[in-house]
PDB file of N, CA and C in Angstrom:
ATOM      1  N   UNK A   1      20.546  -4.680   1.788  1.00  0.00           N
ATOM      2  CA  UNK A   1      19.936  -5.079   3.041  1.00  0.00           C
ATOM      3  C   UNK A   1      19.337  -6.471   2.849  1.00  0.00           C
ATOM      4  N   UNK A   2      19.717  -7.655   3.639  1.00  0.00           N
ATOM      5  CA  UNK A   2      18.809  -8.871   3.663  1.00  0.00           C
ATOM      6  C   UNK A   2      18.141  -8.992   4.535  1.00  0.00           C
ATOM      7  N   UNK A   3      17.039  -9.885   4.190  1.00  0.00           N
ATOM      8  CA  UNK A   3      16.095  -9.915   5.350  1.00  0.00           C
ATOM      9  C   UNK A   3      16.365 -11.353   5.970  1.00  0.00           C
ATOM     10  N   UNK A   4      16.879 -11.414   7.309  1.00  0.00           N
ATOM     11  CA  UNK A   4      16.945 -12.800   7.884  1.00  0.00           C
ATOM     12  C   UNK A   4      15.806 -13.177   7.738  1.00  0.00           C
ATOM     13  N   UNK A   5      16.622 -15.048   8.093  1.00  0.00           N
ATOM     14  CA  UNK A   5      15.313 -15.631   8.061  1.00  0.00           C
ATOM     15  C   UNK A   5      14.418 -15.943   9.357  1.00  0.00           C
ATOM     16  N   UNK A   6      14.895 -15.293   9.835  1.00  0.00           N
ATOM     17  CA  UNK A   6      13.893 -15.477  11.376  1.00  0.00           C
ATOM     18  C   UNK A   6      13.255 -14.443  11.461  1.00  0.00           C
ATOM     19  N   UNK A   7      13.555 -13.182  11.020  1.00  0.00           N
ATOM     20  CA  UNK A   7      12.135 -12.208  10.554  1.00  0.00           C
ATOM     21  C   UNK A   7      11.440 -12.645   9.661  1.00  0.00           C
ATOM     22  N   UNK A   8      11.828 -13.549   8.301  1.00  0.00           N
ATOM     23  CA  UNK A   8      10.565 -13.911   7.675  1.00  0.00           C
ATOM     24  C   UNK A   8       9.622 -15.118   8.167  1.00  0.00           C
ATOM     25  N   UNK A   9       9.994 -15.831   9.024  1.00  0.00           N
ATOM     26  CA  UNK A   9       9.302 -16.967   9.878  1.00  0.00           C
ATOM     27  C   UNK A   9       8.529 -16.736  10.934  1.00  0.00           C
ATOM     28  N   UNK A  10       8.620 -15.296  11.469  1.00  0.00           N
ATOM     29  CA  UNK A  10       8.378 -14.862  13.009  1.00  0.00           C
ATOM     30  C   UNK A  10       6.625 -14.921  12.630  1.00  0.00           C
ATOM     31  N   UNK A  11       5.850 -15.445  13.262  1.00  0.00           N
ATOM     32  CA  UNK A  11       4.355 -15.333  12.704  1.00  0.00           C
ATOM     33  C   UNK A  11       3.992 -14.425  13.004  1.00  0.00           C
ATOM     34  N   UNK A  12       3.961 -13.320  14.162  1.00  0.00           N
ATOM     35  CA  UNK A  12       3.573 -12.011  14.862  1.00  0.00           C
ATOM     36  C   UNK A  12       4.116 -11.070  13.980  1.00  0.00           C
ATOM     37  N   UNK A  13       5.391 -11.338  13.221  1.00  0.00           N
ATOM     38  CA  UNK A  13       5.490 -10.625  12.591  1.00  0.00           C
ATOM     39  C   UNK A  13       4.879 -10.452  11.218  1.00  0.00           C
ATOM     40  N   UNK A  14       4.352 -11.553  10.403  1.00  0.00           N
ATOM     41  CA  UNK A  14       3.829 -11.295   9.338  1.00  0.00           C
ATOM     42  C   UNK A  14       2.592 -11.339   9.557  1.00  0.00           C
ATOM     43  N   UNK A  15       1.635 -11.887  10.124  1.00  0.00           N
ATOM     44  CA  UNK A  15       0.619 -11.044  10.994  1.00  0.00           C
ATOM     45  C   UNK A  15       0.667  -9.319  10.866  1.00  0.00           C
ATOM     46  N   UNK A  16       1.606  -8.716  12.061  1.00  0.00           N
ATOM     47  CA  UNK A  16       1.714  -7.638  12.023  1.00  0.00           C
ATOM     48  C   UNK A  16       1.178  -7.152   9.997  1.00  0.00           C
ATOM     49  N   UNK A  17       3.049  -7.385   9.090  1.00  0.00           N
ATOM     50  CA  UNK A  17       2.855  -7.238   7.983  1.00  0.00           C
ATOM     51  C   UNK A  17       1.965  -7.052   7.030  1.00  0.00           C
ATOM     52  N   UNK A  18       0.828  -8.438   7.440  1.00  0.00           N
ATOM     53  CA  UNK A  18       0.098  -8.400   6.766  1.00  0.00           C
ATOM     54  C   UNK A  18      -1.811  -7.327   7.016  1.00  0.00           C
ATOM     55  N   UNK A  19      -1.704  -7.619   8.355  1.00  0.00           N
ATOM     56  CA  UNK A  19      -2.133  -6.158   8.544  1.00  0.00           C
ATOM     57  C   UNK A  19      -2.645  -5.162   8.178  1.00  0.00           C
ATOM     58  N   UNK A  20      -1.221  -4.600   8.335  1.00  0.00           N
ATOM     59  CA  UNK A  20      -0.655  -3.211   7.995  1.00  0.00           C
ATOM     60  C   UNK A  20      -0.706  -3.254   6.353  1.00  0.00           C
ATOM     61  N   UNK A  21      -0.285  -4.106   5.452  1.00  0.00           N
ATOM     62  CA  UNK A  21      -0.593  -4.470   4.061  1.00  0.00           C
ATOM     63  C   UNK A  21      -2.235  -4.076   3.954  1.00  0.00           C
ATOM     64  N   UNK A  22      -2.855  -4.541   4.312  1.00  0.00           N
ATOM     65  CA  UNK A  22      -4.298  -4.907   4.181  1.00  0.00           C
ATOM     66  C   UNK A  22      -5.232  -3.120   4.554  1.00  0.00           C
ATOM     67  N   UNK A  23      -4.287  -2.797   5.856  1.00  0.00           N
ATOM     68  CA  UNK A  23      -4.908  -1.520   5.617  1.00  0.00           C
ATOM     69  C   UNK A  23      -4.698  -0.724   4.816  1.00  0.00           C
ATOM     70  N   UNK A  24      -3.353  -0.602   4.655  1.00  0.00           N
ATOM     71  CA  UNK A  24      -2.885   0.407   3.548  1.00  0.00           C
ATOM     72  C   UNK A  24      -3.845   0.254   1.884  1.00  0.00           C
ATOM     73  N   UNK A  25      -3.699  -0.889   1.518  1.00  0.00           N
ATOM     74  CA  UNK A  25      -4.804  -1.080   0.379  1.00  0.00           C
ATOM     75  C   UNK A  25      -6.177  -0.849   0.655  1.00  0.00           C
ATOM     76  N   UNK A  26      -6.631  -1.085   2.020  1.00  0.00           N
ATOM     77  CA  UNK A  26      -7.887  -0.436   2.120  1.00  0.00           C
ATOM     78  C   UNK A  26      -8.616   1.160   2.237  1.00  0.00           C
ATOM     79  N   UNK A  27      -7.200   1.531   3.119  1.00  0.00           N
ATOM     80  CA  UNK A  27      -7.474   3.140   2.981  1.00  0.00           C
ATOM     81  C   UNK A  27      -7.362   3.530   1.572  1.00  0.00           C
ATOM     82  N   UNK A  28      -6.067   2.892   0.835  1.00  0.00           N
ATOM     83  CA  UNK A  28      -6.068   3.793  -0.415  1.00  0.00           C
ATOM     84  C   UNK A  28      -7.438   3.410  -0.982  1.00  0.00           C
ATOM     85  N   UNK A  29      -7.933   2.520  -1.160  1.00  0.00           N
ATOM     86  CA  UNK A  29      -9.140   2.278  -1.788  1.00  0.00           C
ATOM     87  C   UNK A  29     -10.744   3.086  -1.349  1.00  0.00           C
ATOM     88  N   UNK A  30     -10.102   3.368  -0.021  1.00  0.00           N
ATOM     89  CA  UNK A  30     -11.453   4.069   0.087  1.00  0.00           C
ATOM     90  C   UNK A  30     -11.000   5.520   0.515  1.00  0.00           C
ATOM     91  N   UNK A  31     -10.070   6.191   0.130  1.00  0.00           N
ATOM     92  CA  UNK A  31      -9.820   7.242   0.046  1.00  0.00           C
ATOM     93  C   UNK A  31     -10.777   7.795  -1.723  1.00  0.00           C
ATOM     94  N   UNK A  32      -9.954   6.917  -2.307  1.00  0.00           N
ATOM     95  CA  UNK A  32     -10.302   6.831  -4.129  1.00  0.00           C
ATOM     96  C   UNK A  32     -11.815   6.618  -4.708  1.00  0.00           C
ATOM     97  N   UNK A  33     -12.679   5.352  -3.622  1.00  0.00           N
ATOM     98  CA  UNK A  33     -13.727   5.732  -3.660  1.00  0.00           C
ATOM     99  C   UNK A  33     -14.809   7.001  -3.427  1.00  0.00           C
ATOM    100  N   UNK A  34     -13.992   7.591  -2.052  1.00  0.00           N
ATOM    101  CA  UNK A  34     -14.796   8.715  -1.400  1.00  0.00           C
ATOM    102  C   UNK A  34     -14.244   9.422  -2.635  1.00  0.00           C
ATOM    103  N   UNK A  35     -13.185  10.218  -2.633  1.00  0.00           N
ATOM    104  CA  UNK A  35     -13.340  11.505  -4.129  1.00  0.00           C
ATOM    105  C   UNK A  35     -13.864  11.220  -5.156  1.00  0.00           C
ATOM    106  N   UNK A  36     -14.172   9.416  -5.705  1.00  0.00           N
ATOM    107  CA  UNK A  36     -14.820   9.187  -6.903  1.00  0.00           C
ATOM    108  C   UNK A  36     -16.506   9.788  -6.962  1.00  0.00           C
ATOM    109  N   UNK A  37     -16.873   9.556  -5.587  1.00  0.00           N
ATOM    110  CA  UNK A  37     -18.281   9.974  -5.576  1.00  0.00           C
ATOM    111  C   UNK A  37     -18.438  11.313  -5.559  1.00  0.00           C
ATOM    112  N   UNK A  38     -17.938  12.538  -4.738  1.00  0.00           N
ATOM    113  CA  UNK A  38     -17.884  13.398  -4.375  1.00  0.00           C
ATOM    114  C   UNK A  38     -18.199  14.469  -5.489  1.00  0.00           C
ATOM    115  N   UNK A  39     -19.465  14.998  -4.979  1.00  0.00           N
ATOM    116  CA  UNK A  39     -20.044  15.891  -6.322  1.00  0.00           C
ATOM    117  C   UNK A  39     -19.266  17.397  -6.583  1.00  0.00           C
ATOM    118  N   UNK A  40     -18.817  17.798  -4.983  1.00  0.00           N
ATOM    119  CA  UNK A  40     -18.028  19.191  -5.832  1.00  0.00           C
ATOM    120  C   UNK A  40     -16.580  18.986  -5.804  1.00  0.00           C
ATOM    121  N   UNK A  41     -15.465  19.757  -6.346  1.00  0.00           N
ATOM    122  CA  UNK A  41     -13.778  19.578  -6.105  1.00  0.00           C
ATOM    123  C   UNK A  41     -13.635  20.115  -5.418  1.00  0.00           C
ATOM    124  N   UNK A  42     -14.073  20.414  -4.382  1.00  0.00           N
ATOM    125  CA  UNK A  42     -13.686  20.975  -2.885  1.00  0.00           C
ATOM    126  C   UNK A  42     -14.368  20.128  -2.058  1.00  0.00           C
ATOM    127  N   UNK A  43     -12.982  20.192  -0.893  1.00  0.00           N
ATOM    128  CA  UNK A  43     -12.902  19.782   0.298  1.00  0.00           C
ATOM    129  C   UNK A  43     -12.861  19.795   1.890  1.00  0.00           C
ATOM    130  N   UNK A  44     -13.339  19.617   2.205  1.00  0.00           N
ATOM    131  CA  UNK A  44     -13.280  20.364   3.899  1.00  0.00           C
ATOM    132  C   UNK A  44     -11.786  19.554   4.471  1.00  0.00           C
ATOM    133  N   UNK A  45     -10.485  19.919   4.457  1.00  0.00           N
ATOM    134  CA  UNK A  45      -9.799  19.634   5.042  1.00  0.00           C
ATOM    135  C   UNK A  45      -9.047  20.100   6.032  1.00  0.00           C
ATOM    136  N   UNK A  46      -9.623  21.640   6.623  1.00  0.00           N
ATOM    137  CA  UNK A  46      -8.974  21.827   8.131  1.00  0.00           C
ATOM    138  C   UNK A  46     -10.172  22.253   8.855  1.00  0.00           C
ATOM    139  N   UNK A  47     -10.575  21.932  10.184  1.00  0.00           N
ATOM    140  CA  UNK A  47     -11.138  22.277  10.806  1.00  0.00           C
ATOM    141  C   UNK A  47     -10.677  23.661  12.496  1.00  0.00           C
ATOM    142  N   UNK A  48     -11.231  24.560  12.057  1.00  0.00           N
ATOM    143  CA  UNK A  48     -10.409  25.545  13.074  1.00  0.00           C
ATOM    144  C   UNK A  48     -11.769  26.236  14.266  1.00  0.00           C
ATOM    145  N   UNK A  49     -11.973  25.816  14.982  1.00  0.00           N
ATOM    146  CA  UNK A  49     -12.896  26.024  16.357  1.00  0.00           C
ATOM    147  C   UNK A  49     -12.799  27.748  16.540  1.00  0.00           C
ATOM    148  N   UNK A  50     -11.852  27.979  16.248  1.00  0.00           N
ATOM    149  CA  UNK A  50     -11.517  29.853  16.131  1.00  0.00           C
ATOM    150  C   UNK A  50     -11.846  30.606  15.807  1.00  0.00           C
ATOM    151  N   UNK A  51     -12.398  30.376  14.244  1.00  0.00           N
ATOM    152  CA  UNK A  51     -12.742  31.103  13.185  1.00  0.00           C
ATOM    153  C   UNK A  51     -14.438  31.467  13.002  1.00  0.00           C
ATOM    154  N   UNK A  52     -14.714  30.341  14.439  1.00  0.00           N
ATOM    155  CA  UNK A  52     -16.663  30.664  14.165  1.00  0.00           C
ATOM    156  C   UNK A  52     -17.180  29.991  13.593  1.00  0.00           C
ATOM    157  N   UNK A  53     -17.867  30.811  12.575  1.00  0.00           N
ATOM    158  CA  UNK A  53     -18.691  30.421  11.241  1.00  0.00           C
ATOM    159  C   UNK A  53     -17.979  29.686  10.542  1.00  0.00           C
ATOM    160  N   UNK A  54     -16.998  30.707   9.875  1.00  0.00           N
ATOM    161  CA  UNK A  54     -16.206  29.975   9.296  1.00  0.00           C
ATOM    162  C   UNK A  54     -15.063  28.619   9.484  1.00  0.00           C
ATOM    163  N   UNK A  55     -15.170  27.716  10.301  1.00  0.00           N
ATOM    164  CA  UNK A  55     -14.946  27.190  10.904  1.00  0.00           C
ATOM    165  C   UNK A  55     -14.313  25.750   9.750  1.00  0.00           C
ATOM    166  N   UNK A  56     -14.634  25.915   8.701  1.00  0.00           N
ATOM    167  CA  UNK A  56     -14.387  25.108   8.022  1.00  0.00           C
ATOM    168  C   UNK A  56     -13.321  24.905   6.884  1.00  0.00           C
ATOM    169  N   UNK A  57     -11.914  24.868   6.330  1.00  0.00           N
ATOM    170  CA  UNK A  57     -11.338  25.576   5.781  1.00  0.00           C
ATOM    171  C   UNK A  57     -11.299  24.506   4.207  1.00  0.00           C
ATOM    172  N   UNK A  58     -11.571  24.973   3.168  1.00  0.00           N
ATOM    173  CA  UNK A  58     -12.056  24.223   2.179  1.00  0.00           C
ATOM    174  C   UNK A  58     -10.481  23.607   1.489  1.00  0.00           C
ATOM    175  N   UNK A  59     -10.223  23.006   0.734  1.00  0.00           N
ATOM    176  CA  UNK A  59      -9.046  22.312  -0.148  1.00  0.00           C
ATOM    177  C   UNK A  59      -9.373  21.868  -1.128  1.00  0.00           C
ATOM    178  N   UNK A  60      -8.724  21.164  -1.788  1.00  0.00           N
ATOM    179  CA  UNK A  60      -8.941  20.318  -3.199  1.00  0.00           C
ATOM    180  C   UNK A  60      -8.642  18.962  -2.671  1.00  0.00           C
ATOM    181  N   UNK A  61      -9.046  18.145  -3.954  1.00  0.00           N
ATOM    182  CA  UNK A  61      -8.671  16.701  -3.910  1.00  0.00           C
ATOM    183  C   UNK A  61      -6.824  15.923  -3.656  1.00  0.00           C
ATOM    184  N   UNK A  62      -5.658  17.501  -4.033  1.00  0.00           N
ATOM    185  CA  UNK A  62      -4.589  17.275  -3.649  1.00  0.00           C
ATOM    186  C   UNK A  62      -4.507  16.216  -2.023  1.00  0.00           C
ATOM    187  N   UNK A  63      -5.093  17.040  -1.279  1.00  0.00           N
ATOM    188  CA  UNK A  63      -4.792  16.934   0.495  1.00  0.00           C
ATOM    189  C   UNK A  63      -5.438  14.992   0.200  1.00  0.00           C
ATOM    190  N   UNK A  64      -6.055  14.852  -0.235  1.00  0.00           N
ATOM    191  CA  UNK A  64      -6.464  13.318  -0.046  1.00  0.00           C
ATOM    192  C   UNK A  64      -5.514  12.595  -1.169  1.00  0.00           C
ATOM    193  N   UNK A  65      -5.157  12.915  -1.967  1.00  0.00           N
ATOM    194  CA  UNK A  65      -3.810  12.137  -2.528  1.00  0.00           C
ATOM    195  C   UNK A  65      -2.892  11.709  -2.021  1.00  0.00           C
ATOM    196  N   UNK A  66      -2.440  13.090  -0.907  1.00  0.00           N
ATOM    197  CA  UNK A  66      -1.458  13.154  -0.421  1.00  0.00           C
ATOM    198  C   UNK A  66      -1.398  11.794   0.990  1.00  0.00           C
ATOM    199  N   UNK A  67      -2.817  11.773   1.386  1.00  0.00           N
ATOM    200  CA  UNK A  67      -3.383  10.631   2.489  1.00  0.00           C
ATOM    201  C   UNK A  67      -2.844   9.565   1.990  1.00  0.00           C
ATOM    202  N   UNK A  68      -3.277   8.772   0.475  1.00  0.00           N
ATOM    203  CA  UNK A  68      -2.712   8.236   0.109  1.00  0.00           C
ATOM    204  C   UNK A  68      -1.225   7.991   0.031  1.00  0.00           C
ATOM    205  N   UNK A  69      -0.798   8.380  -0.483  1.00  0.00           N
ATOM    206  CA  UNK A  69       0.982   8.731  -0.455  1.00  0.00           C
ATOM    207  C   UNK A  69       1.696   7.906   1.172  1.00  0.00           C
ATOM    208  N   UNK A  70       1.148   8.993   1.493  1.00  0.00           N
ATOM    209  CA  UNK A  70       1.418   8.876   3.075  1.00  0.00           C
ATOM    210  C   UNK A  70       0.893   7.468   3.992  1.00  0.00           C
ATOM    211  N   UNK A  71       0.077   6.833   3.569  1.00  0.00           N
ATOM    212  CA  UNK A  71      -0.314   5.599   4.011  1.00  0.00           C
ATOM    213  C   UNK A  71       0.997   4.547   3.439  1.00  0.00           C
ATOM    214  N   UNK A  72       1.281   4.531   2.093  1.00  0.00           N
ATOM    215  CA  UNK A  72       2.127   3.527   1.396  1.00  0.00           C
ATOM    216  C   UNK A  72       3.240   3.881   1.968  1.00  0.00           C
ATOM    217  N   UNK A  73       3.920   5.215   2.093  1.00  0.00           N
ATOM    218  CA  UNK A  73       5.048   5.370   2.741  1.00  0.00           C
ATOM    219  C   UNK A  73       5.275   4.749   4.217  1.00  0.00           C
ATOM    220  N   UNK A  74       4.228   5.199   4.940  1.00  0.00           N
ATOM    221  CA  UNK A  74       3.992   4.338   6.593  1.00  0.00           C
ATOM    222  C   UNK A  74       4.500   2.987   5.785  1.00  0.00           C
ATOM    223  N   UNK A  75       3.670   2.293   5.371  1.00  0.00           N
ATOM    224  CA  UNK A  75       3.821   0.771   5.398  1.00  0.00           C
ATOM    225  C   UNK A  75       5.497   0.467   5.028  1.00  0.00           C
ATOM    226  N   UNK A  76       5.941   1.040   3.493  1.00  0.00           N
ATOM    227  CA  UNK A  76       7.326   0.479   3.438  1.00  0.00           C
ATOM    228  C   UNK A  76       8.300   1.362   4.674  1.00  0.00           C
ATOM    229  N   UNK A  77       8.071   2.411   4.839  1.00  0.00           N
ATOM    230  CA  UNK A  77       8.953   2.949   6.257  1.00  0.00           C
ATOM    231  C   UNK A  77       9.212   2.141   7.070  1.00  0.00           C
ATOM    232  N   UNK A  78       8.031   1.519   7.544  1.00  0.00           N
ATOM    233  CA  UNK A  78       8.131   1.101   9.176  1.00  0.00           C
ATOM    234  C   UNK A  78       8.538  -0.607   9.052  1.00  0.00           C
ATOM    235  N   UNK A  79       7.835  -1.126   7.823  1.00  0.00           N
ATOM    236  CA  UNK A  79       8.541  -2.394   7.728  1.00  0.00           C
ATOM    237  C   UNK A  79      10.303  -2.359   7.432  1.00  0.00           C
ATOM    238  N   UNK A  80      10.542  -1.456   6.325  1.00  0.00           N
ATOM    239  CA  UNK A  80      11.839  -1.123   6.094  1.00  0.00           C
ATOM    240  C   UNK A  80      13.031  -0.923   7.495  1.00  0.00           C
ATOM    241  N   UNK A  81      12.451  -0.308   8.760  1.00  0.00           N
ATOM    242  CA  UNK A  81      12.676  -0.233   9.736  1.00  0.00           C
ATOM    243  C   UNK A  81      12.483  -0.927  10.691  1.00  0.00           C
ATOM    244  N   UNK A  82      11.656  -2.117  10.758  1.00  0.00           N
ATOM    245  CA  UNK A  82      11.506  -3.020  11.229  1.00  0.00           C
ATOM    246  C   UNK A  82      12.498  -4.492  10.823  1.00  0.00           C
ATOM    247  N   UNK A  83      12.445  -4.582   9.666  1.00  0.00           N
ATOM    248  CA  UNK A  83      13.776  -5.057   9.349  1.00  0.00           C
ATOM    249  C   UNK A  83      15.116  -5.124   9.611  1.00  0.00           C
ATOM    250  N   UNK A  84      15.846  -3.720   9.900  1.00  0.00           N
ATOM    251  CA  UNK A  84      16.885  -3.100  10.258  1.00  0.00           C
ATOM    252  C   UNK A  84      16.846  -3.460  11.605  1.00  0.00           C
ATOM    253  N   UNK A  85      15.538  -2.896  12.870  1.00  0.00           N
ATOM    254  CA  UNK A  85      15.585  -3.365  14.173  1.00  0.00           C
ATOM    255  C   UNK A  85      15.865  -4.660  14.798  1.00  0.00           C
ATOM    256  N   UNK A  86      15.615  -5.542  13.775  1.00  0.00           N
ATOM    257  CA  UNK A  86      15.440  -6.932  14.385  1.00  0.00           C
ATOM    258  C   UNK A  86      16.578  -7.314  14.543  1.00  0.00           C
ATOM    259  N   UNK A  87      17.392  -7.143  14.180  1.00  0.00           N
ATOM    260  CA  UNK A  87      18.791  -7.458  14.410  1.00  0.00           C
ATOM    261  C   UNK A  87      19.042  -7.405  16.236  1.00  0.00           C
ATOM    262  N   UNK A  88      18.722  -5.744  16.223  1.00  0.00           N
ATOM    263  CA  UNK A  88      18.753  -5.462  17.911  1.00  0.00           C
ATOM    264  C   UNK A  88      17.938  -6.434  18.286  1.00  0.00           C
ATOM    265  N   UNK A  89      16.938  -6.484  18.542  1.00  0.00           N
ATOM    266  CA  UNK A  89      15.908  -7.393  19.434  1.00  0.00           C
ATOM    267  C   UNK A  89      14.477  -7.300  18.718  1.00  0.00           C
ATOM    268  N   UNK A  90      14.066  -8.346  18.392  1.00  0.00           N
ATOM    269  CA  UNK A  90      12.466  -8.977  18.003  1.00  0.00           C
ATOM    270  C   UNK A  90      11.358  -7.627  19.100  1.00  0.00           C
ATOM    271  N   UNK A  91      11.519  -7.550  19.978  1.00  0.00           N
ATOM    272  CA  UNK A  91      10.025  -6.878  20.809  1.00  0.00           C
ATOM    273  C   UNK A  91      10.228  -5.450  19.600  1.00  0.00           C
ATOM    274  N   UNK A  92      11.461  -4.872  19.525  1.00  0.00           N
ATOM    275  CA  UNK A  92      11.474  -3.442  18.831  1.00  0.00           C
ATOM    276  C   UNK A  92      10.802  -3.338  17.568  1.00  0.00           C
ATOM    277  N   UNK A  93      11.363  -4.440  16.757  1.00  0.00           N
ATOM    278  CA  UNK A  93      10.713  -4.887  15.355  1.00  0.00           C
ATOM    279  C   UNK A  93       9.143  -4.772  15.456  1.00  0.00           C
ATOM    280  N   UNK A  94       8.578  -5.840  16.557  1.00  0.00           N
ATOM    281  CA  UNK A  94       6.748  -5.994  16.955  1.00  0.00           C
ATOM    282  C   UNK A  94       6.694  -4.500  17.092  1.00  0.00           C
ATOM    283  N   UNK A  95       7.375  -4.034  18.027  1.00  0.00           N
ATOM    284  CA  UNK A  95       6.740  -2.685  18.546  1.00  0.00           C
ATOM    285  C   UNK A  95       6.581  -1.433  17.482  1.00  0.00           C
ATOM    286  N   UNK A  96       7.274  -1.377  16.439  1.00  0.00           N
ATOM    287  CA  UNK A  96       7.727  -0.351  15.220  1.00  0.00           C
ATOM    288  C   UNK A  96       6.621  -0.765  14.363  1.00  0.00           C
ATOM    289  N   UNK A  97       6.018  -2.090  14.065  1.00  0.00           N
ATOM    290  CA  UNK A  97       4.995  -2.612  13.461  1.00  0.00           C
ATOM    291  C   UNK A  97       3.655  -2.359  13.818  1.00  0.00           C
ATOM    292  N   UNK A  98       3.456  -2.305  15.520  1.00  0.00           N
ATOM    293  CA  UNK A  98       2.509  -2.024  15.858  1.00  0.00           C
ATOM    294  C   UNK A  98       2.013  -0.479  15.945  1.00  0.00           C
ATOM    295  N   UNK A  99       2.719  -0.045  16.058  1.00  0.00           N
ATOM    296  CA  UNK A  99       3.247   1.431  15.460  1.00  0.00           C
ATOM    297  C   UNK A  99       2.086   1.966  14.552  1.00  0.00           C
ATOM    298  N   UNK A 100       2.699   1.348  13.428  1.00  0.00           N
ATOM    299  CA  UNK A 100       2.473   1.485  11.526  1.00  0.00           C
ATOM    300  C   UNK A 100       1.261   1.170  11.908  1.00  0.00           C
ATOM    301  N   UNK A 101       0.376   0.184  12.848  1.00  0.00           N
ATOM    302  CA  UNK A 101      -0.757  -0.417  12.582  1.00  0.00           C
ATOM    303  C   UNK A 101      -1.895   0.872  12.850  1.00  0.00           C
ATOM    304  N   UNK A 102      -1.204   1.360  14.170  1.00  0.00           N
ATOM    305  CA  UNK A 102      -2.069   2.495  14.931  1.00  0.00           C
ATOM    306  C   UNK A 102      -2.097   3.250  14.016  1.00  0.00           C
ATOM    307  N   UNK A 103      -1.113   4.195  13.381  1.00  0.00           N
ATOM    308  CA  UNK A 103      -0.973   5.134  12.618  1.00  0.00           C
ATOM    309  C   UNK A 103      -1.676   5.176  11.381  1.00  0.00           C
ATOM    310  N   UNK A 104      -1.667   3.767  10.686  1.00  0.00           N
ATOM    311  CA  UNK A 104      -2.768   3.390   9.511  1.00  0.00           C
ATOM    312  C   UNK A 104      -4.018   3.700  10.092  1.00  0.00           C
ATOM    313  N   UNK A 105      -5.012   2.904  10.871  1.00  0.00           N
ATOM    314  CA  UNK A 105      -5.878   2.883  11.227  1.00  0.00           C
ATOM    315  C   UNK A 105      -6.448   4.681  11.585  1.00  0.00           C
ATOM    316  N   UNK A 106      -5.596   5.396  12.496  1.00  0.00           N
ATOM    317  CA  UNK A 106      -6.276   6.760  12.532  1.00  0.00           C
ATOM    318  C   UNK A 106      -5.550   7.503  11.569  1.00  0.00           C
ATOM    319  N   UNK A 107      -5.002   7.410  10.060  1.00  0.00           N
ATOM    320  CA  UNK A 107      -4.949   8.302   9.014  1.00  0.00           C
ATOM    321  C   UNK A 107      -6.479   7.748   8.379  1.00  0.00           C
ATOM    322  N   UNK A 108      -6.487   6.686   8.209  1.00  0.00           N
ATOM    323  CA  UNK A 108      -8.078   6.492   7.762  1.00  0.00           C
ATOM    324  C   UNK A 108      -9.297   6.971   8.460  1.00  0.00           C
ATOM    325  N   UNK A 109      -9.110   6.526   9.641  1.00  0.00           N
ATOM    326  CA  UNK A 109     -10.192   7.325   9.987  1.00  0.00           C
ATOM    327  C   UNK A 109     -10.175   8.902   9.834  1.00  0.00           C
ATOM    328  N   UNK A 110      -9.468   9.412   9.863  1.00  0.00           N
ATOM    329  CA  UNK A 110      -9.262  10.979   9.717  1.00  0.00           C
ATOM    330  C   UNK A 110      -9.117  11.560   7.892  1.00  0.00           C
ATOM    331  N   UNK A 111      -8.809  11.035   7.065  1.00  0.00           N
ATOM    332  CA  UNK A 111      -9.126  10.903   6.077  1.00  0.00           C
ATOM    333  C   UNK A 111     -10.986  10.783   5.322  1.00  0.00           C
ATOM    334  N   UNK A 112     -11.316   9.047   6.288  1.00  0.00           N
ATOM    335  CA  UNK A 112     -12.663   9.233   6.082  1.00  0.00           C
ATOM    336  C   UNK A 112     -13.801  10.404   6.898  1.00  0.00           C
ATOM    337  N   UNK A 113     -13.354  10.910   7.634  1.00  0.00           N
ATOM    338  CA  UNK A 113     -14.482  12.146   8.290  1.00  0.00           C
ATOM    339  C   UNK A 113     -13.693  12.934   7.300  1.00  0.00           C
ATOM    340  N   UNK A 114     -12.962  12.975   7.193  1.00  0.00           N
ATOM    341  CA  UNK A 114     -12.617  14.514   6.145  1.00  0.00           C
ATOM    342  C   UNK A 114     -13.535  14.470   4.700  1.00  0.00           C
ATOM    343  N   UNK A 115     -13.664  13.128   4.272  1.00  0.00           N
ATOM    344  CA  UNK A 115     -14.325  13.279   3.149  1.00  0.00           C
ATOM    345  C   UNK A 115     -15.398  12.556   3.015  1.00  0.00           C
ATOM    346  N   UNK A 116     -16.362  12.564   4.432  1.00  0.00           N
ATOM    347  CA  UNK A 116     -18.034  12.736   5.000  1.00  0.00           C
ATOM    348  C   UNK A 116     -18.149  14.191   5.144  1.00  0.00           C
ATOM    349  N   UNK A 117     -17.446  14.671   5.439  1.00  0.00           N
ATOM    350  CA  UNK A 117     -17.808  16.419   5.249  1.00  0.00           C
ATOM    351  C   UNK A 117     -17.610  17.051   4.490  1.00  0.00           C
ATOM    352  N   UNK A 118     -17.702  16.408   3.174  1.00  0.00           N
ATOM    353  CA  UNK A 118     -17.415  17.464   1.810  1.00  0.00           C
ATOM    354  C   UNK A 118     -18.748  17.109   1.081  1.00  0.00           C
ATOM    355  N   UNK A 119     -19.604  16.109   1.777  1.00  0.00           N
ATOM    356  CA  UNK A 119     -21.025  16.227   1.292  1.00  0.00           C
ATOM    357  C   UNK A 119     -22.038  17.053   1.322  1.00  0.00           C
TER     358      UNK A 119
END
């Protein structure tokens, strides 16, 4: 696969890129911080309105690895696919990017309340 050179020149697009770069290293980083502090190995990672009391369903440090994982994959996915689009038309490429941006932004946030409630 090459990457033209009018996707690497497009400024909206490395904008976008860079971004989406910037979050991904930030969530992972503060995913890694939050379990570094975290005094017990359990986790509050499902919340179920159903159950009552119990309302809280506990996990391990796996489920926030996995946050991780899943952030780096978003980023090369959607650029990887953004690449491929541009061929069709530039708005699809922006739009697949802006995408990745949303999707970064609320795995972190949902990540970070998950592990404010294991305090």
């Amino acid at each position: 696969m090459t990457v033209p050179k009018k996707y690497i020149h497009d400024r909206v697009i490395l904008l976008l890129i860079s971004i989406n770069a910037y979050l991904t290293i930030a969530g992972v980083i503060s995913v890694l911080f939050g379990l570094g502090d975290a005094s017990s190995s359990t986790f509050t990672v499902q919340y179920r309105a159903n159950l009552g009391l119990g309302a809280f369903v506990d996990g391990n440090a796996t489920t926030f690895i996995l946050f991780m994982f899943f952030m780096v994959f978003v980023m090369v996915f959607n650029t990887v696919l953004s690449i491929r689009v541009f061929h069709v038309r530039r708005g699809f490429s922006v739009a697949v990017l802006a995408m990745a941006t949303l999707l970064l932004v609320l795995t972190i946030v949902v990540s970070r309340s998950l592990l404010v409630n294991a305090r």
